[in-house]
PDB file of N, CA and C in Angstrom:
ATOM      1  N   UNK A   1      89.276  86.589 114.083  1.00  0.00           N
ATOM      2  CA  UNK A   1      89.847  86.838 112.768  1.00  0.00           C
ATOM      3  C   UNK A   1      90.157  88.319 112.575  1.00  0.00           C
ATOM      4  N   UNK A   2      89.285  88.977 113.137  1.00  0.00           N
ATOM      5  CA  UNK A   2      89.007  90.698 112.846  1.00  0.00           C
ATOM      6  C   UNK A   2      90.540  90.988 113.611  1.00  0.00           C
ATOM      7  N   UNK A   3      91.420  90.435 114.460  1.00  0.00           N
ATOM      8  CA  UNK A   3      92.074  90.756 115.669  1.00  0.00           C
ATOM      9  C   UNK A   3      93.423  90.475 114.521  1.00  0.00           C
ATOM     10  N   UNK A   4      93.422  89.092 114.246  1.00  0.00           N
ATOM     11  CA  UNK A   4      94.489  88.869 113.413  1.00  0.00           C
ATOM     12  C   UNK A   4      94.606  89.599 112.008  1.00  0.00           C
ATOM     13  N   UNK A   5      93.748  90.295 111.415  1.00  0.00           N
ATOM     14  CA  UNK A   5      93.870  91.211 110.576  1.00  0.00           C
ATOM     15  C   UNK A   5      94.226  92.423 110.840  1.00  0.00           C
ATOM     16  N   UNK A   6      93.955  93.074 112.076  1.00  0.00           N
ATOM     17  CA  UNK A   6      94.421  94.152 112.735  1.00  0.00           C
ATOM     18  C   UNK A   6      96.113  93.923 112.888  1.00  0.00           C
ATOM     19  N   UNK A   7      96.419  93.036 113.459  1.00  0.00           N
ATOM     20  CA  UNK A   7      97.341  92.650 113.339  1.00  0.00           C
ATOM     21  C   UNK A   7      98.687  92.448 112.017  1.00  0.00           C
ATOM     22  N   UNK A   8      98.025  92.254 110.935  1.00  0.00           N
ATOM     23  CA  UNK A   8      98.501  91.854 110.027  1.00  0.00           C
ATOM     24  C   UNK A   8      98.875  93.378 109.241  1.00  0.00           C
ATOM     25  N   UNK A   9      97.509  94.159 109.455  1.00  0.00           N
ATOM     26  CA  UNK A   9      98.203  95.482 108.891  1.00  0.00           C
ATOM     27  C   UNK A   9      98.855  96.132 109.450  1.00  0.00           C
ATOM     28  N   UNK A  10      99.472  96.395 110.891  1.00  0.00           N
ATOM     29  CA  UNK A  10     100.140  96.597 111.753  1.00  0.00           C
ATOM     30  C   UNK A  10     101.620  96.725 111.173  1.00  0.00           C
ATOM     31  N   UNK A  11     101.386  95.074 110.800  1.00  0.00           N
ATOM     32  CA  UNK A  11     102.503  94.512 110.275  1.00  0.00           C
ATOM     33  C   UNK A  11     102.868  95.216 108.790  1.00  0.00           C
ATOM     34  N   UNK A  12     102.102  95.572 108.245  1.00  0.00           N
ATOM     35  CA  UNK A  12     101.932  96.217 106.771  1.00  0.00           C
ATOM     36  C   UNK A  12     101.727  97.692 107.265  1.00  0.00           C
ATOM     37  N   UNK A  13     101.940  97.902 107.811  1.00  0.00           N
ATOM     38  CA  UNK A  13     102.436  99.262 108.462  1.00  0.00           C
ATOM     39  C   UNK A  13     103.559  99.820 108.879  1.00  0.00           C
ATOM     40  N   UNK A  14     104.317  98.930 109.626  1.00  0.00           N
ATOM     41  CA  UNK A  14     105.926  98.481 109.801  1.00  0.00           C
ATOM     42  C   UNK A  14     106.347  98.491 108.411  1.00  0.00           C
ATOM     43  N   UNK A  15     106.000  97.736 107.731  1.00  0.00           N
ATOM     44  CA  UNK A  15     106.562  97.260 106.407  1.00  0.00           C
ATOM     45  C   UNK A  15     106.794  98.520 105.466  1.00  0.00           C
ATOM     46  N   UNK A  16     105.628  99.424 105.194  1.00  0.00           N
ATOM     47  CA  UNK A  16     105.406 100.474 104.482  1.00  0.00           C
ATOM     48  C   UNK A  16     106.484 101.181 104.737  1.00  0.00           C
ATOM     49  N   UNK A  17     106.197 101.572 105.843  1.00  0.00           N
ATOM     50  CA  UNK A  17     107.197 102.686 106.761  1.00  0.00           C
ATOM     51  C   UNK A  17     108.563 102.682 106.438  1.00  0.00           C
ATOM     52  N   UNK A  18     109.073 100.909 106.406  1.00  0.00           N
ATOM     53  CA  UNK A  18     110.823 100.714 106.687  1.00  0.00           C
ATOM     54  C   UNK A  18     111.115 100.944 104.523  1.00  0.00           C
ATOM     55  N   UNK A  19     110.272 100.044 104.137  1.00  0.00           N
ATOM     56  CA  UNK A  19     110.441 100.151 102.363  1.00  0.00           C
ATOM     57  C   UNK A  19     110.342 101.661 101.734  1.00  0.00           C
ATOM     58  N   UNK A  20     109.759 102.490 102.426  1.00  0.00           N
ATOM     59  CA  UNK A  20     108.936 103.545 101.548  1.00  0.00           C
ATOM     60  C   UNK A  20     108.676 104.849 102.240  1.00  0.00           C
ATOM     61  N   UNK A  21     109.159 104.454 103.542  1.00  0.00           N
ATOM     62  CA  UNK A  21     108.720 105.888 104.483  1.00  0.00           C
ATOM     63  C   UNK A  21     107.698 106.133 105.442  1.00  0.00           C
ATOM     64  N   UNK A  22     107.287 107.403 105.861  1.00  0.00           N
ATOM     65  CA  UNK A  22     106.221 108.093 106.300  1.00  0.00           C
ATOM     66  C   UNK A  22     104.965 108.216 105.186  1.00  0.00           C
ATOM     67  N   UNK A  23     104.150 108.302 104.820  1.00  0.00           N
ATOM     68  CA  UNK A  23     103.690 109.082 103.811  1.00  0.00           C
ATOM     69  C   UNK A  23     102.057 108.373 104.404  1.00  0.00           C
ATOM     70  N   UNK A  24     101.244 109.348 103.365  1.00  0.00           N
ATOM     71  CA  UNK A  24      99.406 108.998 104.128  1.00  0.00           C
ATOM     72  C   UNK A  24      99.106 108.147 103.035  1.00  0.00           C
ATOM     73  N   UNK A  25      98.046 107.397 104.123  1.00  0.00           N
ATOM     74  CA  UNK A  25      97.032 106.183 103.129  1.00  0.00           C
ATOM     75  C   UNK A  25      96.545 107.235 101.988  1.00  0.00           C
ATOM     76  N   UNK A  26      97.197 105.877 100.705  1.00  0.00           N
ATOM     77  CA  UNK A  26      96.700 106.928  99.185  1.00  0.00           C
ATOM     78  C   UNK A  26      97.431 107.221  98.444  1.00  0.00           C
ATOM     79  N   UNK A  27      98.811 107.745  99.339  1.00  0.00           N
ATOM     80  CA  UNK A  27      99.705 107.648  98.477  1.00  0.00           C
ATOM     81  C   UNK A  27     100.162 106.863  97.664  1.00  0.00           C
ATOM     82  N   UNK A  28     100.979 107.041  96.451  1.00  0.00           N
ATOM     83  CA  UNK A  28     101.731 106.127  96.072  1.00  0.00           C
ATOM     84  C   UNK A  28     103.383 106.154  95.860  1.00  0.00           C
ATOM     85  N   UNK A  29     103.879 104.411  96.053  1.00  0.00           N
ATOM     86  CA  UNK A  29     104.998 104.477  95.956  1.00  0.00           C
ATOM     87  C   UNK A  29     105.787 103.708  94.993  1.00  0.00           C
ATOM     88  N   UNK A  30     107.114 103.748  94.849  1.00  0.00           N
ATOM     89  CA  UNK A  30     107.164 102.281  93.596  1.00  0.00           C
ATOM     90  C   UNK A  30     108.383 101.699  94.826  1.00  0.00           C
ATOM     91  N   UNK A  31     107.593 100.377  94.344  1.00  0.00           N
ATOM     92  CA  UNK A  31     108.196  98.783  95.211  1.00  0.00           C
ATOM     93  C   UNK A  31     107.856  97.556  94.420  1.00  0.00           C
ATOM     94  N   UNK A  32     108.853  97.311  94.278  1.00  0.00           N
ATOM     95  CA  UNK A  32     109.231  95.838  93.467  1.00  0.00           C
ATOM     96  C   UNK A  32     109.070  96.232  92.362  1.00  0.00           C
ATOM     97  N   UNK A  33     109.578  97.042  91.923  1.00  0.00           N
ATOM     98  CA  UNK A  33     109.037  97.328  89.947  1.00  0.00           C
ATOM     99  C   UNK A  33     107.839  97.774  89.756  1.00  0.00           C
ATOM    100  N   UNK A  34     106.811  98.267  90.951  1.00  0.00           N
ATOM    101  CA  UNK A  34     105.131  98.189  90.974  1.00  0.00           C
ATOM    102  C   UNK A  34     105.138  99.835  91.189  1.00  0.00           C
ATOM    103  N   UNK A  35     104.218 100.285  90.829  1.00  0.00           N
ATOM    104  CA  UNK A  35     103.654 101.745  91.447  1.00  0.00           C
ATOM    105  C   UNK A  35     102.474 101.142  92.386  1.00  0.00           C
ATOM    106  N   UNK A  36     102.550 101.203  93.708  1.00  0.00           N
ATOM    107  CA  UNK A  36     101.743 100.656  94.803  1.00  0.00           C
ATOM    108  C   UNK A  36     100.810 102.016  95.974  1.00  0.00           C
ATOM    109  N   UNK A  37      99.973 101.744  96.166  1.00  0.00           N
ATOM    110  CA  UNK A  37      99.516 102.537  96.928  1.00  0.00           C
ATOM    111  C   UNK A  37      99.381 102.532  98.076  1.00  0.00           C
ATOM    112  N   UNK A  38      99.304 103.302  99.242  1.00  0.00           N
ATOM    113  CA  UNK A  38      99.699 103.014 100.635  1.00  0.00           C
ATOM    114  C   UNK A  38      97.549 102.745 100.971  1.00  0.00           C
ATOM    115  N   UNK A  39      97.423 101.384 101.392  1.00  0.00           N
ATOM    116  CA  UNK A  39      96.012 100.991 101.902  1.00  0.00           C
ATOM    117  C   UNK A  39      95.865 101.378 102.892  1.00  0.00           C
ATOM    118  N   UNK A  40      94.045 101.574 103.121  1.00  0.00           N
ATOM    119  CA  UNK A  40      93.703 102.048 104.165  1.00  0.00           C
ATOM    120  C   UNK A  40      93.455 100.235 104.657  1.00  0.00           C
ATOM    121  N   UNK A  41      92.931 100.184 106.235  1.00  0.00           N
ATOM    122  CA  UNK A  41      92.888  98.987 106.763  1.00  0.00           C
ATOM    123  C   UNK A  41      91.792  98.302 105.948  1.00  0.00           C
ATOM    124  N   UNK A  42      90.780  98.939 105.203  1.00  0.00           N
ATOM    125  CA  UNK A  42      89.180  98.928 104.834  1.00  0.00           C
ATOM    126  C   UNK A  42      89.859  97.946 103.454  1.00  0.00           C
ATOM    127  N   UNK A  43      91.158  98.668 102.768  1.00  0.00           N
ATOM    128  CA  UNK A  43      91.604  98.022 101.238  1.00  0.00           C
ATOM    129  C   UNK A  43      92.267  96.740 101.526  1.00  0.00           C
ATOM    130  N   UNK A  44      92.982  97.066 102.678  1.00  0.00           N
ATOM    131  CA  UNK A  44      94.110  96.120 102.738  1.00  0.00           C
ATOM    132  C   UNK A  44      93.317  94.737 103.070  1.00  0.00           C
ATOM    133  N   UNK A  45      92.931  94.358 104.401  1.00  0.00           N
ATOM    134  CA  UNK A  45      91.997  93.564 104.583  1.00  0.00           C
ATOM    135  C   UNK A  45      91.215  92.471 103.349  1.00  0.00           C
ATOM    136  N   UNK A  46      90.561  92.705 102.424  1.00  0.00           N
ATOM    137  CA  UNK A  46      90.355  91.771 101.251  1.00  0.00           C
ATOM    138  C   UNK A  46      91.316  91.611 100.518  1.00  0.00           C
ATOM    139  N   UNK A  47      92.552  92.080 100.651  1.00  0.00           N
ATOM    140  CA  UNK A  47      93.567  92.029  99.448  1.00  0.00           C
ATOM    141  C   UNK A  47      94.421  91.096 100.243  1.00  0.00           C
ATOM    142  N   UNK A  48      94.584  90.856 101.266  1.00  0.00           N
ATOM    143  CA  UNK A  48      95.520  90.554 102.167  1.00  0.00           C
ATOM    144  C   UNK A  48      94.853  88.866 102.538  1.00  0.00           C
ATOM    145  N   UNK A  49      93.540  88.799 102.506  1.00  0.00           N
ATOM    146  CA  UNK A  49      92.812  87.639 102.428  1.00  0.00           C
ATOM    147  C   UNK A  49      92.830  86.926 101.243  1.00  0.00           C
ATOM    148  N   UNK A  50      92.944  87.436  99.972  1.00  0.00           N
ATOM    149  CA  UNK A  50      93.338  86.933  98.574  1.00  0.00           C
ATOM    150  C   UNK A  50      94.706  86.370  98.588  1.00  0.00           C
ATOM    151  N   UNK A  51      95.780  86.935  98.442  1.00  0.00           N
ATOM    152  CA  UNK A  51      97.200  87.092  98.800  1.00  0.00           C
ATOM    153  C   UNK A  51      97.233  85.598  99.402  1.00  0.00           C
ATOM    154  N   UNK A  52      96.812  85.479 100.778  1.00  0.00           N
ATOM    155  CA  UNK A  52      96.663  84.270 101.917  1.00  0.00           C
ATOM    156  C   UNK A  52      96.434  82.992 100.728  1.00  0.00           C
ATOM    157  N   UNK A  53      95.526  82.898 100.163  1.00  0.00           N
ATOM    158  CA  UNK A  53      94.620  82.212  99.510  1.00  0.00           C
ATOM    159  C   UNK A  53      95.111  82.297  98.375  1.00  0.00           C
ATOM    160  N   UNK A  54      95.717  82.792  97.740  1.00  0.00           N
ATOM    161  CA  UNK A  54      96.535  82.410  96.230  1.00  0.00           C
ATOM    162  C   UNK A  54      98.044  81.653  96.780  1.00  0.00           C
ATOM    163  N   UNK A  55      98.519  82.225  97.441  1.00  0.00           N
ATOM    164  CA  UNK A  55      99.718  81.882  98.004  1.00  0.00           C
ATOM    165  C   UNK A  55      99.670  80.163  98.650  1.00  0.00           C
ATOM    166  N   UNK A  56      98.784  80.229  99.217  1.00  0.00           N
ATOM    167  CA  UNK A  56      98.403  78.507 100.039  1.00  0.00           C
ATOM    168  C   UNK A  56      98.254  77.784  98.383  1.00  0.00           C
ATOM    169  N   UNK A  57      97.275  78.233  97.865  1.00  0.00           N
ATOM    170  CA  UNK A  57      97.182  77.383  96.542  1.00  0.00           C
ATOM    171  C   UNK A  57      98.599  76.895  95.597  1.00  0.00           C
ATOM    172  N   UNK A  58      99.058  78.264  95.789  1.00  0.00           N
ATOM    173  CA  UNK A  58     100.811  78.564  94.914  1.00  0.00           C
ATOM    174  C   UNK A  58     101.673  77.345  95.164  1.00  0.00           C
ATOM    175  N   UNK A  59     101.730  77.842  96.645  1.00  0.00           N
ATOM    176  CA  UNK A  59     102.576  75.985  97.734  1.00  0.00           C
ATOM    177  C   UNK A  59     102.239  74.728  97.296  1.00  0.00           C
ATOM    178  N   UNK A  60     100.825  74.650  97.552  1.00  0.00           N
ATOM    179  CA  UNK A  60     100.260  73.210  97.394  1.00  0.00           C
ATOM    180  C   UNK A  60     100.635  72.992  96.038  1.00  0.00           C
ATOM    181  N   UNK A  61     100.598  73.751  94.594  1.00  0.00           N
ATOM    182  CA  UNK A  61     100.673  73.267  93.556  1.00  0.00           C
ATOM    183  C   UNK A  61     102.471  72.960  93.392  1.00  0.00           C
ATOM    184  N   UNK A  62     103.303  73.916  94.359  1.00  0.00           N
ATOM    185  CA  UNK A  62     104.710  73.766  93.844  1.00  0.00           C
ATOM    186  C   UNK A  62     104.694  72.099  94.031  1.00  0.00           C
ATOM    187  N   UNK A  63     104.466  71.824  95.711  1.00  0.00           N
ATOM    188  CA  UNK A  63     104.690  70.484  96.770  1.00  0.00           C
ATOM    189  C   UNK A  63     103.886  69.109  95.713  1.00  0.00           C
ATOM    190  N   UNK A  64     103.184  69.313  95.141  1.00  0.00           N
ATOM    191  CA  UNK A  64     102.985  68.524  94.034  1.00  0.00           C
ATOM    192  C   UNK A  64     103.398  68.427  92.576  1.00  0.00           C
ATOM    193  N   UNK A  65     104.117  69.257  92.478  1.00  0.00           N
ATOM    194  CA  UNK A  65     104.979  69.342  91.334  1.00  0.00           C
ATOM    195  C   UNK A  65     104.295  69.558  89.861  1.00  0.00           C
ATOM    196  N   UNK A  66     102.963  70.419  90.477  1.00  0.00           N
ATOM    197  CA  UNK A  66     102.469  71.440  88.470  1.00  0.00           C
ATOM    198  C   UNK A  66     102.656  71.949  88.389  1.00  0.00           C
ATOM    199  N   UNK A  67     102.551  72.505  87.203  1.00  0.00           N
ATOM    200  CA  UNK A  67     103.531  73.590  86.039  1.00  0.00           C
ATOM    201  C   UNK A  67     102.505  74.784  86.539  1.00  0.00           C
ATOM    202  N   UNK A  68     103.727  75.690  86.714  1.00  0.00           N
ATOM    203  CA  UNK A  68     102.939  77.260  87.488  1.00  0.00           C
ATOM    204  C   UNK A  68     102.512  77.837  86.082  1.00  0.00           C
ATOM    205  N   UNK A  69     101.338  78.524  85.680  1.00  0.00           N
ATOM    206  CA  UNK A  69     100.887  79.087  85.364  1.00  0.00           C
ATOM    207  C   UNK A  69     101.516  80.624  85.292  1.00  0.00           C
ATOM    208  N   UNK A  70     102.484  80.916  84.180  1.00  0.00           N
ATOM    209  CA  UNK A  70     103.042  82.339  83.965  1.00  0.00           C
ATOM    210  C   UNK A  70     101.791  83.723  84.400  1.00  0.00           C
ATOM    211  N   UNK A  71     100.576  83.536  84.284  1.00  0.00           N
ATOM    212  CA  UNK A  71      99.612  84.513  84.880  1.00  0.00           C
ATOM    213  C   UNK A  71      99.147  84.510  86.511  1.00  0.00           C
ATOM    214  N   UNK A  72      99.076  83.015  86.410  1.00  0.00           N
ATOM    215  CA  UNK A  72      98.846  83.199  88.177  1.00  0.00           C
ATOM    216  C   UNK A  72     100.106  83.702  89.096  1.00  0.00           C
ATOM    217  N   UNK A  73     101.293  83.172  88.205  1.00  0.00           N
ATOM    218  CA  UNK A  73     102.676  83.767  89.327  1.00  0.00           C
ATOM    219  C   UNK A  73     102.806  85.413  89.354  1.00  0.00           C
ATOM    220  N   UNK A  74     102.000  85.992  88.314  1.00  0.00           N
ATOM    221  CA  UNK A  74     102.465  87.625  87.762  1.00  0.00           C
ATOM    222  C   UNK A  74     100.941  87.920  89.094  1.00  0.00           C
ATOM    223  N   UNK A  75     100.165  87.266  89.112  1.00  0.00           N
ATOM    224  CA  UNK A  75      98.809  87.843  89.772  1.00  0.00           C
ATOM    225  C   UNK A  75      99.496  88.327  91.249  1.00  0.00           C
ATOM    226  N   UNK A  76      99.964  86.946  92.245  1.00  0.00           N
ATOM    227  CA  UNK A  76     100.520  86.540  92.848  1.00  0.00           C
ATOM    228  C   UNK A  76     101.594  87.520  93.311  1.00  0.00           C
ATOM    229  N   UNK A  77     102.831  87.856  92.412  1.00  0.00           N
ATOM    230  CA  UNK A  77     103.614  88.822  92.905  1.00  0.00           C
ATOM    231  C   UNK A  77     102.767  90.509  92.656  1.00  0.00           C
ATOM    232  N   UNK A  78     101.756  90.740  92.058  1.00  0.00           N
ATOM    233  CA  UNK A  78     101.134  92.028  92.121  1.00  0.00           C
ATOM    234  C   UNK A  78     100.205  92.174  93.805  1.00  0.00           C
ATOM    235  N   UNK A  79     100.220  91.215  94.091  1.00  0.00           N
ATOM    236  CA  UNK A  79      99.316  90.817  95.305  1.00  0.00           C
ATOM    237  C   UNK A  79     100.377  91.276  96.266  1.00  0.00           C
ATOM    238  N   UNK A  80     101.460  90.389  95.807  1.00  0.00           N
ATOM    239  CA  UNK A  80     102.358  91.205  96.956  1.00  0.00           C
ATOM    240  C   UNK A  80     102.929  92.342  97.110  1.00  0.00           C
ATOM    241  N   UNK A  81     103.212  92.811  96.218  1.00  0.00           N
ATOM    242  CA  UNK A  81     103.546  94.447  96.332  1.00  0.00           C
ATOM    243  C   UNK A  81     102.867  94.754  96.662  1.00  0.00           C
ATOM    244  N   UNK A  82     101.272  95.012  96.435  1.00  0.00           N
ATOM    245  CA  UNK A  82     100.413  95.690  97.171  1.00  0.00           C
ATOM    246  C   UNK A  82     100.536  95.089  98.454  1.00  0.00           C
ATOM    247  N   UNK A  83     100.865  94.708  99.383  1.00  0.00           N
ATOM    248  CA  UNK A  83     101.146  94.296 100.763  1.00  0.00           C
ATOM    249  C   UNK A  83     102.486  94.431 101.152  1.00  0.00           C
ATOM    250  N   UNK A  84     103.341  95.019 100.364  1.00  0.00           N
ATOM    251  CA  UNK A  84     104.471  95.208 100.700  1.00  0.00           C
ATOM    252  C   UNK A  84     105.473  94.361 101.340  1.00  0.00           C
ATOM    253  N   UNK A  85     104.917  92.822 100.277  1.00  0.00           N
ATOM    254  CA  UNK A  85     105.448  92.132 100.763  1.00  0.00           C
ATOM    255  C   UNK A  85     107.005  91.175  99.379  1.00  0.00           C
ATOM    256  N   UNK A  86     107.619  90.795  99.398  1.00  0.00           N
ATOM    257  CA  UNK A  86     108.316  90.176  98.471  1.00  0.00           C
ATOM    258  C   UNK A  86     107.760  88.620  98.017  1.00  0.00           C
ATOM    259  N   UNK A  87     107.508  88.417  96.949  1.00  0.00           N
ATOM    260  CA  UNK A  87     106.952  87.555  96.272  1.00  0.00           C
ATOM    261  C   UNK A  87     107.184  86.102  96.637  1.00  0.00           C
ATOM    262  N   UNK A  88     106.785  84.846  96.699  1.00  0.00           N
ATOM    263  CA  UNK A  88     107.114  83.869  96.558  1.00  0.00           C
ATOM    264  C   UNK A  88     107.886  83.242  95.390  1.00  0.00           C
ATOM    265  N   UNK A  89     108.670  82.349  95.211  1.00  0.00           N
ATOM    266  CA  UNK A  89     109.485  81.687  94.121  1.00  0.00           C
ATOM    267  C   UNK A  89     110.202  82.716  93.524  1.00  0.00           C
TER     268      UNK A  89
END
């Protein structure tokens, strides 16, 4: 697991870089409408495990067809900016 998280910020490293630049863990940047901060592997790691895990939940509830929750979708896309990633739905 530890390998595929290494991995994953790697990937959120790439990501940072191409959206936002060079700049050191700490900084901050604005992405997606967000003022976001550049994570160290130590931040990213539990945030990036949440993210996983709201997102799987997000799916399963679309694929069954309940009514999204206007707070969980706002949680959800804050999750992703901080991962520098673009939101679901």
């Amino acid at each position: 697991m530890i390998e595929d998280l290494a991995d994953r910020y790697h990937q959120y490293l790439e990501r940072w870089t191409r959206e936002a630049g060079e700049v050191p863990v700490g900084s901050f940047v604005k992405f997606a409408g967000k003022l976001v901060k550049k994570l160290s592997f130590e931040e990213f790691s539990p945030i990036l495990l949440e993210y996983l895990e709201m997102a799987s939940r997000y799916q399963d509830s679309i694929e069954r067809g309940d009514t999204i929750n206007d707070v969980v979708l706002r949680v959800l896309r804050d999750q992703a900016a901080k991962l520098m990633l673009q939101p679901p739905g």
